[in-house]
N, C-alpha and C. Protein backbone atom coordinates (compact mmCIF):
# COMPACT_ATOMS: atom_id res chain seq x y z
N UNK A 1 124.10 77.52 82.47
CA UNK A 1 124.91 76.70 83.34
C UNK A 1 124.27 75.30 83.39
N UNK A 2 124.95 74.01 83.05
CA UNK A 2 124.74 73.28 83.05
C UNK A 2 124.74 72.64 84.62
N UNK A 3 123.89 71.43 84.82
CA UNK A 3 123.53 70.53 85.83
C UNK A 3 125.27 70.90 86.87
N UNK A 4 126.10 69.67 85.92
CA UNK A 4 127.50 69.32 86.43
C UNK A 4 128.66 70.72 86.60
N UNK A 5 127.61 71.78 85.76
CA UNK A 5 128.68 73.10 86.34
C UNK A 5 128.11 73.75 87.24
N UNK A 6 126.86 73.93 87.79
CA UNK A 6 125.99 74.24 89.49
C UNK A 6 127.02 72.95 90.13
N UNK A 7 126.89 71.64 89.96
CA UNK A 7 127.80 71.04 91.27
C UNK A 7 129.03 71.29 91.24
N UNK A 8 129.55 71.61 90.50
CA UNK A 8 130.98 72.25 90.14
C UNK A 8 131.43 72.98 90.90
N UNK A 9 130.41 74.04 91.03
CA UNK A 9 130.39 75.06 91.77
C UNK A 9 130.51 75.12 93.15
N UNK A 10 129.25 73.81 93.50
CA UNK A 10 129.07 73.69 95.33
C UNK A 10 130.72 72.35 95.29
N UNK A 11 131.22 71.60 94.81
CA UNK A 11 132.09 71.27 95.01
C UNK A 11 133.54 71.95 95.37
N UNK A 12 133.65 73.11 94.45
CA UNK A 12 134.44 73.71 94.79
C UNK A 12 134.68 74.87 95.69
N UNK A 13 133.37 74.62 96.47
CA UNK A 13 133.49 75.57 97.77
C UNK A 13 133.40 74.68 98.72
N UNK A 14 133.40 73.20 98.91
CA UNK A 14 133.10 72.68 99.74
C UNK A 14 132.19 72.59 100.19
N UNK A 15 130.68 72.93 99.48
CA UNK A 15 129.69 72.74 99.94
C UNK A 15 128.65 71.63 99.66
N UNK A 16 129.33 70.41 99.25
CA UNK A 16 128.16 69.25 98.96
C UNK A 16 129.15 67.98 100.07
N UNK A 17 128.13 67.87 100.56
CA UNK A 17 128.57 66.94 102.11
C UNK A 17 128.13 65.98 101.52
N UNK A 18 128.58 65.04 102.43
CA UNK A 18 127.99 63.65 102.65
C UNK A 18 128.49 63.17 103.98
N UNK A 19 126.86 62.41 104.48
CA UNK A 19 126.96 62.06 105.95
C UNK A 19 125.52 61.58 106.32
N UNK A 20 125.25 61.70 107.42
CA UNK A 20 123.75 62.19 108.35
C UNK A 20 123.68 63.37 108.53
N UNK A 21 122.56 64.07 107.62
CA UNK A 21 122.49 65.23 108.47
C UNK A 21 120.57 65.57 108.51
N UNK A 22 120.30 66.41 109.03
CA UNK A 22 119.07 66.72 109.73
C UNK A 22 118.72 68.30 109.38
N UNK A 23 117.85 67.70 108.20
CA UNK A 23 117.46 69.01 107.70
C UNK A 23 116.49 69.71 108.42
N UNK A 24 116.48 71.05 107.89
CA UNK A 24 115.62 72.29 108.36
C UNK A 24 113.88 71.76 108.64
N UNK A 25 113.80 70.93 107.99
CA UNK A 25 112.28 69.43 107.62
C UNK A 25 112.03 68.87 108.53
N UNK A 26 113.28 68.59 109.39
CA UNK A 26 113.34 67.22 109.97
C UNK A 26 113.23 66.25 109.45
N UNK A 27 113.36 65.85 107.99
CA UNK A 27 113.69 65.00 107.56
C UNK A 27 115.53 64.83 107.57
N UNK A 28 115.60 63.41 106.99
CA UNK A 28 117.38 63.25 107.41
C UNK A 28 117.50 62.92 105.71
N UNK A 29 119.05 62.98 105.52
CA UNK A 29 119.14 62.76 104.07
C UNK A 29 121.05 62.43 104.46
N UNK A 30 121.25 61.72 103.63
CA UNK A 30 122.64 61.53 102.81
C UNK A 30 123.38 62.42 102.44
N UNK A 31 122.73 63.70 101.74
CA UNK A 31 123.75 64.26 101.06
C UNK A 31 123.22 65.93 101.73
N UNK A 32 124.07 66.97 101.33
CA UNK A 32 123.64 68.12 102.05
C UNK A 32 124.54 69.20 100.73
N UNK A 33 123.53 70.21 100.79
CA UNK A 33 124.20 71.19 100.03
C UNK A 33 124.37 72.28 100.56
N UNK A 34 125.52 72.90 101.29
CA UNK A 34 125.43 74.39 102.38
C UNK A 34 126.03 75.61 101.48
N UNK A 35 124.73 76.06 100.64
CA UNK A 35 124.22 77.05 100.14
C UNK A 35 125.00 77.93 101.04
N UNK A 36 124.87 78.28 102.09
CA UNK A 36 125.74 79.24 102.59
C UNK A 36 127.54 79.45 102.33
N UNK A 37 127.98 78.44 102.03
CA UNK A 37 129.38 78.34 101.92
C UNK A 37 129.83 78.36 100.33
N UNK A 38 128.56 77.85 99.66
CA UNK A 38 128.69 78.27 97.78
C UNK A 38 128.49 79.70 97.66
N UNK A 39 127.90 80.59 98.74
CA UNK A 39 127.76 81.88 98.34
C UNK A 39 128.46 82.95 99.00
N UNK A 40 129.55 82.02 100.10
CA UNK A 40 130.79 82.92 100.66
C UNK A 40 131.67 83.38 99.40
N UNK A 41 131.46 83.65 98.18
CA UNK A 41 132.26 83.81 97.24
C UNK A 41 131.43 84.59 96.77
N UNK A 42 131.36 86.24 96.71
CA UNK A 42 130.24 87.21 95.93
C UNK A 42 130.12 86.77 94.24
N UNK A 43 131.47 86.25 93.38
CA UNK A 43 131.62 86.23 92.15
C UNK A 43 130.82 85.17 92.00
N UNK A 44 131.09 84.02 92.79
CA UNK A 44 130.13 83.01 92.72
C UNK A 44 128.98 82.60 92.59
N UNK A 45 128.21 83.93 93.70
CA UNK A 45 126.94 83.49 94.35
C UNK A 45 126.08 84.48 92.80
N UNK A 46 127.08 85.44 92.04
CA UNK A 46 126.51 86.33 90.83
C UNK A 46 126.40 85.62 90.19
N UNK A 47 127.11 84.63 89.54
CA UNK A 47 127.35 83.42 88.31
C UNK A 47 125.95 82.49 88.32
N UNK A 48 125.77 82.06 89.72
CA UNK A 48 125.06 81.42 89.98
C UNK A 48 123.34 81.90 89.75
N UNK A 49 123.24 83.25 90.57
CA UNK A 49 121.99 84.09 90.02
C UNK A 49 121.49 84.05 88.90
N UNK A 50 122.59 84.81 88.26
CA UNK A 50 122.62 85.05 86.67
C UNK A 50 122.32 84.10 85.85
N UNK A 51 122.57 82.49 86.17
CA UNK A 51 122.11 81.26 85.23
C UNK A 51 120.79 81.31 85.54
N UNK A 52 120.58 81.17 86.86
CA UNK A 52 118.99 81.23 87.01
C UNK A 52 118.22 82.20 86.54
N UNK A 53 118.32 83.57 86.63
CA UNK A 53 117.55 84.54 85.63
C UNK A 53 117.35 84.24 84.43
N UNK A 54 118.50 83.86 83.99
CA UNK A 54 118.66 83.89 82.44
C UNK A 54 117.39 82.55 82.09
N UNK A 55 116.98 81.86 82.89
CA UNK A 55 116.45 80.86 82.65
C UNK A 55 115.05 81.10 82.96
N UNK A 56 114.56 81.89 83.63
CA UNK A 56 113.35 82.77 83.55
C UNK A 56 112.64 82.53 82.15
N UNK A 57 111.74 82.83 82.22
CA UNK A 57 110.89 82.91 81.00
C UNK A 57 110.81 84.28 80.92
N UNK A 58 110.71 85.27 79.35
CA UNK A 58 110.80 86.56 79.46
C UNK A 58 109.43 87.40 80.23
N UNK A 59 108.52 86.72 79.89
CA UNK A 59 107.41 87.11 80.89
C UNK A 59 107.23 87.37 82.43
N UNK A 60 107.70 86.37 82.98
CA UNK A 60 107.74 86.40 84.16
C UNK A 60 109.23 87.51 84.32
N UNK A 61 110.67 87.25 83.76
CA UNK A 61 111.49 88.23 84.36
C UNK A 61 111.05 89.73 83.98
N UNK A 62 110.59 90.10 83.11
CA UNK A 62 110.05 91.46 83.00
C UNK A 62 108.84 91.82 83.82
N UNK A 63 108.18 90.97 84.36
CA UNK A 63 106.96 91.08 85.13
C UNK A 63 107.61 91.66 86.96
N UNK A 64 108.82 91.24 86.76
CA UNK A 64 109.50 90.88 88.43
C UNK A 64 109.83 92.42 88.41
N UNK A 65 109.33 92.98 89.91
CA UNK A 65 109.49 94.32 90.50
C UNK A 65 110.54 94.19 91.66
N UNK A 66 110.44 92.90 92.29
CA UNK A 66 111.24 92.65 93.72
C UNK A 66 111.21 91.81 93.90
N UNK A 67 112.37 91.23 94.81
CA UNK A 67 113.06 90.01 95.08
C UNK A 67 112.59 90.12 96.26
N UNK A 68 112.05 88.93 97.18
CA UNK A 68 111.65 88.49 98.38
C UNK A 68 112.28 87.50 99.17
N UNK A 69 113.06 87.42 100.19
CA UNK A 69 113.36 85.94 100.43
C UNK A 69 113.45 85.86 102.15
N UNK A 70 113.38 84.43 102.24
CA UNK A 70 112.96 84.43 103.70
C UNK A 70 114.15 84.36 104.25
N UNK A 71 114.60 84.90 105.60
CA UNK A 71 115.67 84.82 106.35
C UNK A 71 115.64 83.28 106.94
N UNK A 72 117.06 83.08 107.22
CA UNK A 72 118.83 83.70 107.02
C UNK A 72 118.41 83.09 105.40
N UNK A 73 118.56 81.43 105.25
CA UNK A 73 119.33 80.92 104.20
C UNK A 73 118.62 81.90 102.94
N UNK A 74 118.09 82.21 102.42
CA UNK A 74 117.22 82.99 101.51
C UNK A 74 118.35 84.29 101.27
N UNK A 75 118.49 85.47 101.96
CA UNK A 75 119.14 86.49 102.42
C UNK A 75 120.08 86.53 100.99
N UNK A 76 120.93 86.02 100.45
CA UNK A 76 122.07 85.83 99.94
C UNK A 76 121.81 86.35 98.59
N UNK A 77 121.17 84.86 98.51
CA UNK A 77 120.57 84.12 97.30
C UNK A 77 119.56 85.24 96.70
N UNK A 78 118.59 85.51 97.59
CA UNK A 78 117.56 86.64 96.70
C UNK A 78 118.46 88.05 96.71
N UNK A 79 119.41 88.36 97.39
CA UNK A 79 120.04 89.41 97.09
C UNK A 79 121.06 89.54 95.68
N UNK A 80 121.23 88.50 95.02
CA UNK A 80 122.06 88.15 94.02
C UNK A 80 121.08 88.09 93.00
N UNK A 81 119.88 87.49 93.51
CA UNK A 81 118.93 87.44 92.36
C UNK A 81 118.38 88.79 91.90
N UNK A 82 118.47 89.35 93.10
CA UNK A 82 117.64 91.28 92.62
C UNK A 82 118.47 91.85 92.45
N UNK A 83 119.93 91.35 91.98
CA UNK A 83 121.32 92.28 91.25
C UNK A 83 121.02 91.37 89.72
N UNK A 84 121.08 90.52 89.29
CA UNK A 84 120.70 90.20 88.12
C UNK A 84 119.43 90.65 87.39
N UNK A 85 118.35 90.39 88.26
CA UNK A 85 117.29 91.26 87.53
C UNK A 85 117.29 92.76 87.81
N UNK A 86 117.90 93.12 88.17
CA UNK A 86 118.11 94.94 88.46
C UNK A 86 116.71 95.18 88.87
N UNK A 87 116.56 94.60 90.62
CA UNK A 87 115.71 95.06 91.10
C UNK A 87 115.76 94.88 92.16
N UNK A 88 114.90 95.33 93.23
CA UNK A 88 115.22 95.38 94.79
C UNK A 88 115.05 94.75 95.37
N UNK A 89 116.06 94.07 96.64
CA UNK A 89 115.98 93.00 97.23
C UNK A 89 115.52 93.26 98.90
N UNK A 90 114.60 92.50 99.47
CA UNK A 90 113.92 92.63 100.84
C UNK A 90 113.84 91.29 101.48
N UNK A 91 113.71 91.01 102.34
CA UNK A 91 113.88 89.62 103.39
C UNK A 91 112.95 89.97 104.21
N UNK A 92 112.09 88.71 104.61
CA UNK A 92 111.11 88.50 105.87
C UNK A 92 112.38 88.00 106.71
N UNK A 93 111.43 88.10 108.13
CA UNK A 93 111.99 87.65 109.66
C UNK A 93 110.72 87.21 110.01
N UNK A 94 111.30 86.32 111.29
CA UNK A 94 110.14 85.57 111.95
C UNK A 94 110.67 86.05 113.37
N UNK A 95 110.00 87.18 113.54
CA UNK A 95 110.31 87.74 115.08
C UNK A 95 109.67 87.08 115.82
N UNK A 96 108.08 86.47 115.88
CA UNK A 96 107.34 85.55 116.43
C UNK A 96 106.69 84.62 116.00
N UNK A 97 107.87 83.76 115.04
CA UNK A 97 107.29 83.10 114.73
C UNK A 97 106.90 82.67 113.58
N UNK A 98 106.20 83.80 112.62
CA UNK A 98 105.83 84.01 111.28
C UNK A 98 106.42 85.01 110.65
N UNK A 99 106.24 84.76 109.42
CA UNK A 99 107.42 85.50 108.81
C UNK A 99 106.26 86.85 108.35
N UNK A 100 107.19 88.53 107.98
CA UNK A 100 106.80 89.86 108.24
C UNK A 100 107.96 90.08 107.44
N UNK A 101 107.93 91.20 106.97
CA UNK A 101 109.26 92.36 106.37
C UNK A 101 109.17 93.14 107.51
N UNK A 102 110.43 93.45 107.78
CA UNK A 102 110.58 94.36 108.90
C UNK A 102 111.71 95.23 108.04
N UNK A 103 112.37 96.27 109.31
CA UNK A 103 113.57 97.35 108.76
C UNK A 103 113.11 98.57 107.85
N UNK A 104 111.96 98.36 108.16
CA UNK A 104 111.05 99.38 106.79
C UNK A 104 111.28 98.77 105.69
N UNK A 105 111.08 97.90 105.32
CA UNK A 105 111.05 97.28 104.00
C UNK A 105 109.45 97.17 103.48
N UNK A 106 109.09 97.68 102.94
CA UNK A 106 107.73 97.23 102.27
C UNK A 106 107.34 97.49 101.16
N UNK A 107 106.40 96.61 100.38
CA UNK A 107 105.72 96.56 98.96
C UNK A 107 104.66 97.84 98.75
N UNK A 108 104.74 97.63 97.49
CA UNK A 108 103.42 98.77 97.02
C UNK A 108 102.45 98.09 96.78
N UNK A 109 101.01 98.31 96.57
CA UNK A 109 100.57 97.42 96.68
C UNK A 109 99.98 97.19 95.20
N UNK A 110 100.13 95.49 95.29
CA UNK A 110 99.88 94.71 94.13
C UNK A 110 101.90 94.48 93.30
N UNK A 111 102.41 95.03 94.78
CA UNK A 111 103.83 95.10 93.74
C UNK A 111 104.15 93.58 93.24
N UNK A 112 104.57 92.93 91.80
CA UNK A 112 105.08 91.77 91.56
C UNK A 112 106.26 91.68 92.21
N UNK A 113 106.38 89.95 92.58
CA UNK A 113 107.51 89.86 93.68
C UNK A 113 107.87 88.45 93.06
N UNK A 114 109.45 88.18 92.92
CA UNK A 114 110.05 86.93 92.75
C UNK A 114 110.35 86.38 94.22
N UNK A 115 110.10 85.25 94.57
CA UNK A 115 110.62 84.67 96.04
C UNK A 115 111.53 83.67 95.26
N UNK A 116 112.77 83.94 96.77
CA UNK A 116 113.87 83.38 96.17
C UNK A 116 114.37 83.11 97.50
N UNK A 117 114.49 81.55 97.37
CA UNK A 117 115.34 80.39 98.18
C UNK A 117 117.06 80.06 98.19
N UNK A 118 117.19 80.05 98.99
CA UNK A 118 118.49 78.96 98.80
C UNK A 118 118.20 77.83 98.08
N UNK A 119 117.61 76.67 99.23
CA UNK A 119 116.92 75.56 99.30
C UNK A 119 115.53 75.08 98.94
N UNK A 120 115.16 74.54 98.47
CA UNK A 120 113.74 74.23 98.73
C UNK A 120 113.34 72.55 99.06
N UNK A 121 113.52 72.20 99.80
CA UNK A 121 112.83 70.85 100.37
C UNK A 121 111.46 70.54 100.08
N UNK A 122 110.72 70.50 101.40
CA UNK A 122 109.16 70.53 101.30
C UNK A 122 108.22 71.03 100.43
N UNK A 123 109.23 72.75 101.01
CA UNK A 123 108.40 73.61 100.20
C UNK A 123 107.45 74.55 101.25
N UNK A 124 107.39 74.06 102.65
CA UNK A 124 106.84 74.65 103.99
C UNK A 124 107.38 76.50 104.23
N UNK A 125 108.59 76.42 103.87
CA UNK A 125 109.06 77.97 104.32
C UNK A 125 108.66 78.64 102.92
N UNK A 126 108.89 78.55 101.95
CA UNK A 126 108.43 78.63 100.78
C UNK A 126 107.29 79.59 101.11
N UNK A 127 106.10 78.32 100.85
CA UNK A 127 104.66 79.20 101.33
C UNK A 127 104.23 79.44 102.00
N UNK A 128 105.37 79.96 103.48
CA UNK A 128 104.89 80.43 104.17
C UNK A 128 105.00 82.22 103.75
N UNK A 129 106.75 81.85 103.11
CA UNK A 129 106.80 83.17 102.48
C UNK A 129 106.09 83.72 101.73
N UNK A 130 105.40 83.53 101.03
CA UNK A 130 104.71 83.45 99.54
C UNK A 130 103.37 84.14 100.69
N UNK A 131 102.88 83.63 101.99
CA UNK A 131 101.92 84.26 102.30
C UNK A 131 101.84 85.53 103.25
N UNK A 132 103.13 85.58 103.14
CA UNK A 132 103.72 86.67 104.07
C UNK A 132 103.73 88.10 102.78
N UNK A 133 104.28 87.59 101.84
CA UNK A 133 104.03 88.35 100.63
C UNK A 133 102.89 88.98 100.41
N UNK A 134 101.95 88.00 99.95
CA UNK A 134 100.66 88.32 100.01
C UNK A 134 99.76 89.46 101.55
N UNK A 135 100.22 89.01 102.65
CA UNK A 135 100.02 89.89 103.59
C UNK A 135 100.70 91.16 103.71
N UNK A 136 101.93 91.62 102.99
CA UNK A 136 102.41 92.76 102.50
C UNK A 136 101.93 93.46 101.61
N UNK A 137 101.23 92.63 100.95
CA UNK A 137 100.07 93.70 99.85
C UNK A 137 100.86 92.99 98.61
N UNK A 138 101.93 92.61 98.41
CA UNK A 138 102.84 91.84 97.14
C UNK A 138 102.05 90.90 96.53
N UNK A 139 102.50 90.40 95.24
CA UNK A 139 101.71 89.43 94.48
C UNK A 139 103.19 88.39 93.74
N UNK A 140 102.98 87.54 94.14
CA UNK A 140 104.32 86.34 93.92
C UNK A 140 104.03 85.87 93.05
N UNK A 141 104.52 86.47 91.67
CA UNK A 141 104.02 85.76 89.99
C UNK A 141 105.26 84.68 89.87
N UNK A 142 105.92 84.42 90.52
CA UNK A 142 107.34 83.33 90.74
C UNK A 142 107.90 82.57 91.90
N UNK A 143 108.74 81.79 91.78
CA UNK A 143 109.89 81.31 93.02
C UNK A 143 110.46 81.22 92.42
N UNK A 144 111.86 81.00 92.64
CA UNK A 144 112.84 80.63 92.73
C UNK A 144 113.89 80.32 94.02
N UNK A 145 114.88 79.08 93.75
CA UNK A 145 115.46 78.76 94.58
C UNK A 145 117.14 78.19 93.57
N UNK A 146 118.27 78.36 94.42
CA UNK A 146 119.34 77.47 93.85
C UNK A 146 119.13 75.73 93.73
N UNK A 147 118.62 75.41 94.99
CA UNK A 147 118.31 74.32 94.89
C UNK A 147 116.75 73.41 94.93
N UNK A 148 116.13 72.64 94.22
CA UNK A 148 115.34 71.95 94.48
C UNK A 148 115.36 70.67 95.03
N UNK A 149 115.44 70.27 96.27
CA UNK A 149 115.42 68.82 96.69
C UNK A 149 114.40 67.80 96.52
N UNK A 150 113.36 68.83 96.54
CA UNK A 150 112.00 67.50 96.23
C UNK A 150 112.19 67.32 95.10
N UNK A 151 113.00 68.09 94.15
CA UNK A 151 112.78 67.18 92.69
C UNK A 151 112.19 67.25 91.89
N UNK A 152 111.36 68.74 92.06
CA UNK A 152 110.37 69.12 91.25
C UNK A 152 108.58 68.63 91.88
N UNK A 153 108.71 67.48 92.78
CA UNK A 153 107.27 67.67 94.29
C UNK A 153 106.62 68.34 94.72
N UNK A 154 107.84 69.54 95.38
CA UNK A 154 106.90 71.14 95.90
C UNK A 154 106.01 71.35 95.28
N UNK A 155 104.97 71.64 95.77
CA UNK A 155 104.13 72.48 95.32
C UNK A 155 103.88 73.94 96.46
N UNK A 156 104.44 74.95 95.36
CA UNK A 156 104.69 76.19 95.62
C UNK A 156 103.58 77.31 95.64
N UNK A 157 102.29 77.04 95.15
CA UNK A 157 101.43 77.48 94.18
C UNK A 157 101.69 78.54 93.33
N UNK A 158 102.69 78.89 93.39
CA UNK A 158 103.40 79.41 91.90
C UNK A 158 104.35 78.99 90.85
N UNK A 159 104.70 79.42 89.89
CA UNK A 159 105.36 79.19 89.17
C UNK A 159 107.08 79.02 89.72
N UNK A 160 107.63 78.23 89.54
CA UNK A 160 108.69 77.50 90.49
C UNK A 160 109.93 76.80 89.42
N UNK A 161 111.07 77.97 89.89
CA UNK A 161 112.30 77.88 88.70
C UNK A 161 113.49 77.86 89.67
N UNK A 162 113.76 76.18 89.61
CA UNK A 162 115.32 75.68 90.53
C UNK A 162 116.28 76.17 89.32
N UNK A 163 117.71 76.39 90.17
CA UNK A 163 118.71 76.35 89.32
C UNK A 163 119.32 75.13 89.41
N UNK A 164 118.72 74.14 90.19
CA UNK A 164 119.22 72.67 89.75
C UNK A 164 118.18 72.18 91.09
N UNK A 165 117.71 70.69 90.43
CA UNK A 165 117.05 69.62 90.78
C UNK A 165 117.75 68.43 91.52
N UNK A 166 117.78 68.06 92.51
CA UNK A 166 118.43 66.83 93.03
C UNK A 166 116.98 65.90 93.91
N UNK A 167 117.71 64.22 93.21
CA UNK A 167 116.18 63.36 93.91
C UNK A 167 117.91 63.12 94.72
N UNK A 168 117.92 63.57 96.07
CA UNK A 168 118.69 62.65 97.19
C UNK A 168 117.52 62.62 97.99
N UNK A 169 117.12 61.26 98.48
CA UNK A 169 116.54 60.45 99.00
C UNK A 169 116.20 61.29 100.19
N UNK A 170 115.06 61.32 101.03
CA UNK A 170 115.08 61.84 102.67
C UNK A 170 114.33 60.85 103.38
N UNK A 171 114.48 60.75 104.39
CA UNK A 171 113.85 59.84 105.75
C UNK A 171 113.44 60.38 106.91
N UNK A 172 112.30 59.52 107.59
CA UNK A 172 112.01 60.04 108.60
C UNK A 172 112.71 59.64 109.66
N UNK A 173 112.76 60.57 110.47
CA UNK A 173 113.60 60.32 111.80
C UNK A 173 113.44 58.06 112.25
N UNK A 174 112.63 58.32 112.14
CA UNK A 174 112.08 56.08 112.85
C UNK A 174 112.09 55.91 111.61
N UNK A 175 112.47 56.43 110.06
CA UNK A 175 112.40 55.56 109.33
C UNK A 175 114.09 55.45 108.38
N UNK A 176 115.27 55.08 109.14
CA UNK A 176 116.45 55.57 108.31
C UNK A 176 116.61 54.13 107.89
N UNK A 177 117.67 53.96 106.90
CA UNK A 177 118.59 53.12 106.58
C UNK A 177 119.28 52.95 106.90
N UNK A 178 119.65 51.70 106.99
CA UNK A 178 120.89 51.15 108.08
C UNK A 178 122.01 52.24 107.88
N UNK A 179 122.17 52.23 106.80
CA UNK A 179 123.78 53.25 106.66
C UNK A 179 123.44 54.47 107.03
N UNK A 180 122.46 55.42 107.06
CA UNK A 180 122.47 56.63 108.00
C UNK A 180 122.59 56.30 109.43
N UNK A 181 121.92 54.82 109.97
CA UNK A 181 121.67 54.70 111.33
C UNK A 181 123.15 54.74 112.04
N UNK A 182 123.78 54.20 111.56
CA UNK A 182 125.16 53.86 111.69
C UNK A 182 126.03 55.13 111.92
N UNK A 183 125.56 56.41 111.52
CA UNK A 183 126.50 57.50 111.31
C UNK A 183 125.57 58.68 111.92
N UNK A 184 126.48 59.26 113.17
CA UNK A 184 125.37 60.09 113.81
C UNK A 184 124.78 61.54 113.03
N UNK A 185 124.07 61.90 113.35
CA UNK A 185 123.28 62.90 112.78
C UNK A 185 123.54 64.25 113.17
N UNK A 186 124.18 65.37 112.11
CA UNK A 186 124.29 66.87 112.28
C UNK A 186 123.51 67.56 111.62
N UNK A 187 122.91 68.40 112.54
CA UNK A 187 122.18 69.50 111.39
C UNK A 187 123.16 70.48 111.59
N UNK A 188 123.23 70.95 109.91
CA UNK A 188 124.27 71.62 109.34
C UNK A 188 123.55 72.75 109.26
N UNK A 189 122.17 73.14 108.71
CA UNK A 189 121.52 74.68 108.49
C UNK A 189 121.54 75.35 109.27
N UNK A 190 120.38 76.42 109.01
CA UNK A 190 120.34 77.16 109.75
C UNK A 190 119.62 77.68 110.81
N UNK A 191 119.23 76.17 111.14
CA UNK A 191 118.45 75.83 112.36
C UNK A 191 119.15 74.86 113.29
N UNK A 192 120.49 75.08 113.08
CA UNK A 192 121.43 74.15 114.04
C UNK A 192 121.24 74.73 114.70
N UNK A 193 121.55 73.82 115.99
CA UNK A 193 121.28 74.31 117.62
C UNK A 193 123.01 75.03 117.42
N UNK A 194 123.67 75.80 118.33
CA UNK A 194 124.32 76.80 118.36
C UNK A 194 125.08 76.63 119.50
């Protein structure tokens, strides 16, 4: 899947905004991609997996035992990803805070684990997951995410495979551009207030 057929994709679900909005970061940005509404479509959110596996290196996808991903935005996305690699999919929660597998979900130990994003910004929930993994007894020989916003920046301390790269610009709250200032600010994720 090419670059312009991933936006293809979030275009035709209505999921690439433009505005102010107020990411999960707290950083603000121009443009927004709601991963959640590209993957209200099961055929979709498979198509989408499936480019990204396929783009795996054979090492690492034969190495992958389980899909990991952090709740909510994660949830989807790594569940589509552990139907392409025909393997099992589990989600952390942050009941207090930090993220845990709960529901009886747990690793064997030393099990290889792909972590898999919606999003990836910073890169903060990322490794937090990645150490939540590791505190499950798991070993994270990968990431993955649909999207990369830093642009390829993150540093994940693993090996780190977007199914597409975007440089849209971010700002700090005291530091916008006139044209965001001008246009009030929604957070759209999944850390909108409710």
């Amino acid at each position: 899947m090419t670059e312009d057929e991933v936006l293809a994709e979030f275009r035709s679900a209505d999921a690439l905004l433009e505005g102010h909005f107020i990411l999960s970061s707290g950083l603000r940005s121009s443009r927004y991609l709601q991963c959640a509404r590209v993957l209200m479509d099961p055929a979709r959110g498979s198509r989408l997996a499936e480019a990204l596996a396929a783009r795996l290196p054979d090492d690492v996808r034969g190495a992958i035992q389980a899909v990991v991903s952090p709740a909510m935005g994660g949830v989807i996305a790594g569940h589509e990803m552990a139907r392409a690699l025909g393997v099992e999919a589990m989600f952390l929660e942050r009941p207090e805070g930090v993220f845990e597998l709960r529901r009886g979900f747990r690793l064997e130990p030393g099990a290889r684990v792909f972590m898999m994003e919606d999003v990836v910004t910073t890169g903060l929930s990322s490794r937090e997951a990645i150490a939540a993994i590791a505190r499950a007894g798991g070993e994270t020989v990968a990431a993955g995410a649909l999207v990369d916003r830093s642009n390829g920046v993150a540093d994940l301390g693993v090996p780190f495979y977007p199914l597409i790269r975007l440089d849209v610009p971010t700002y700090a709250a005291d530091a916008l551009p006139p044209e965001l200032q001008a246009i009030p600010a929604i957070k759209p994720g999944s850390r909108a207030a409710a």
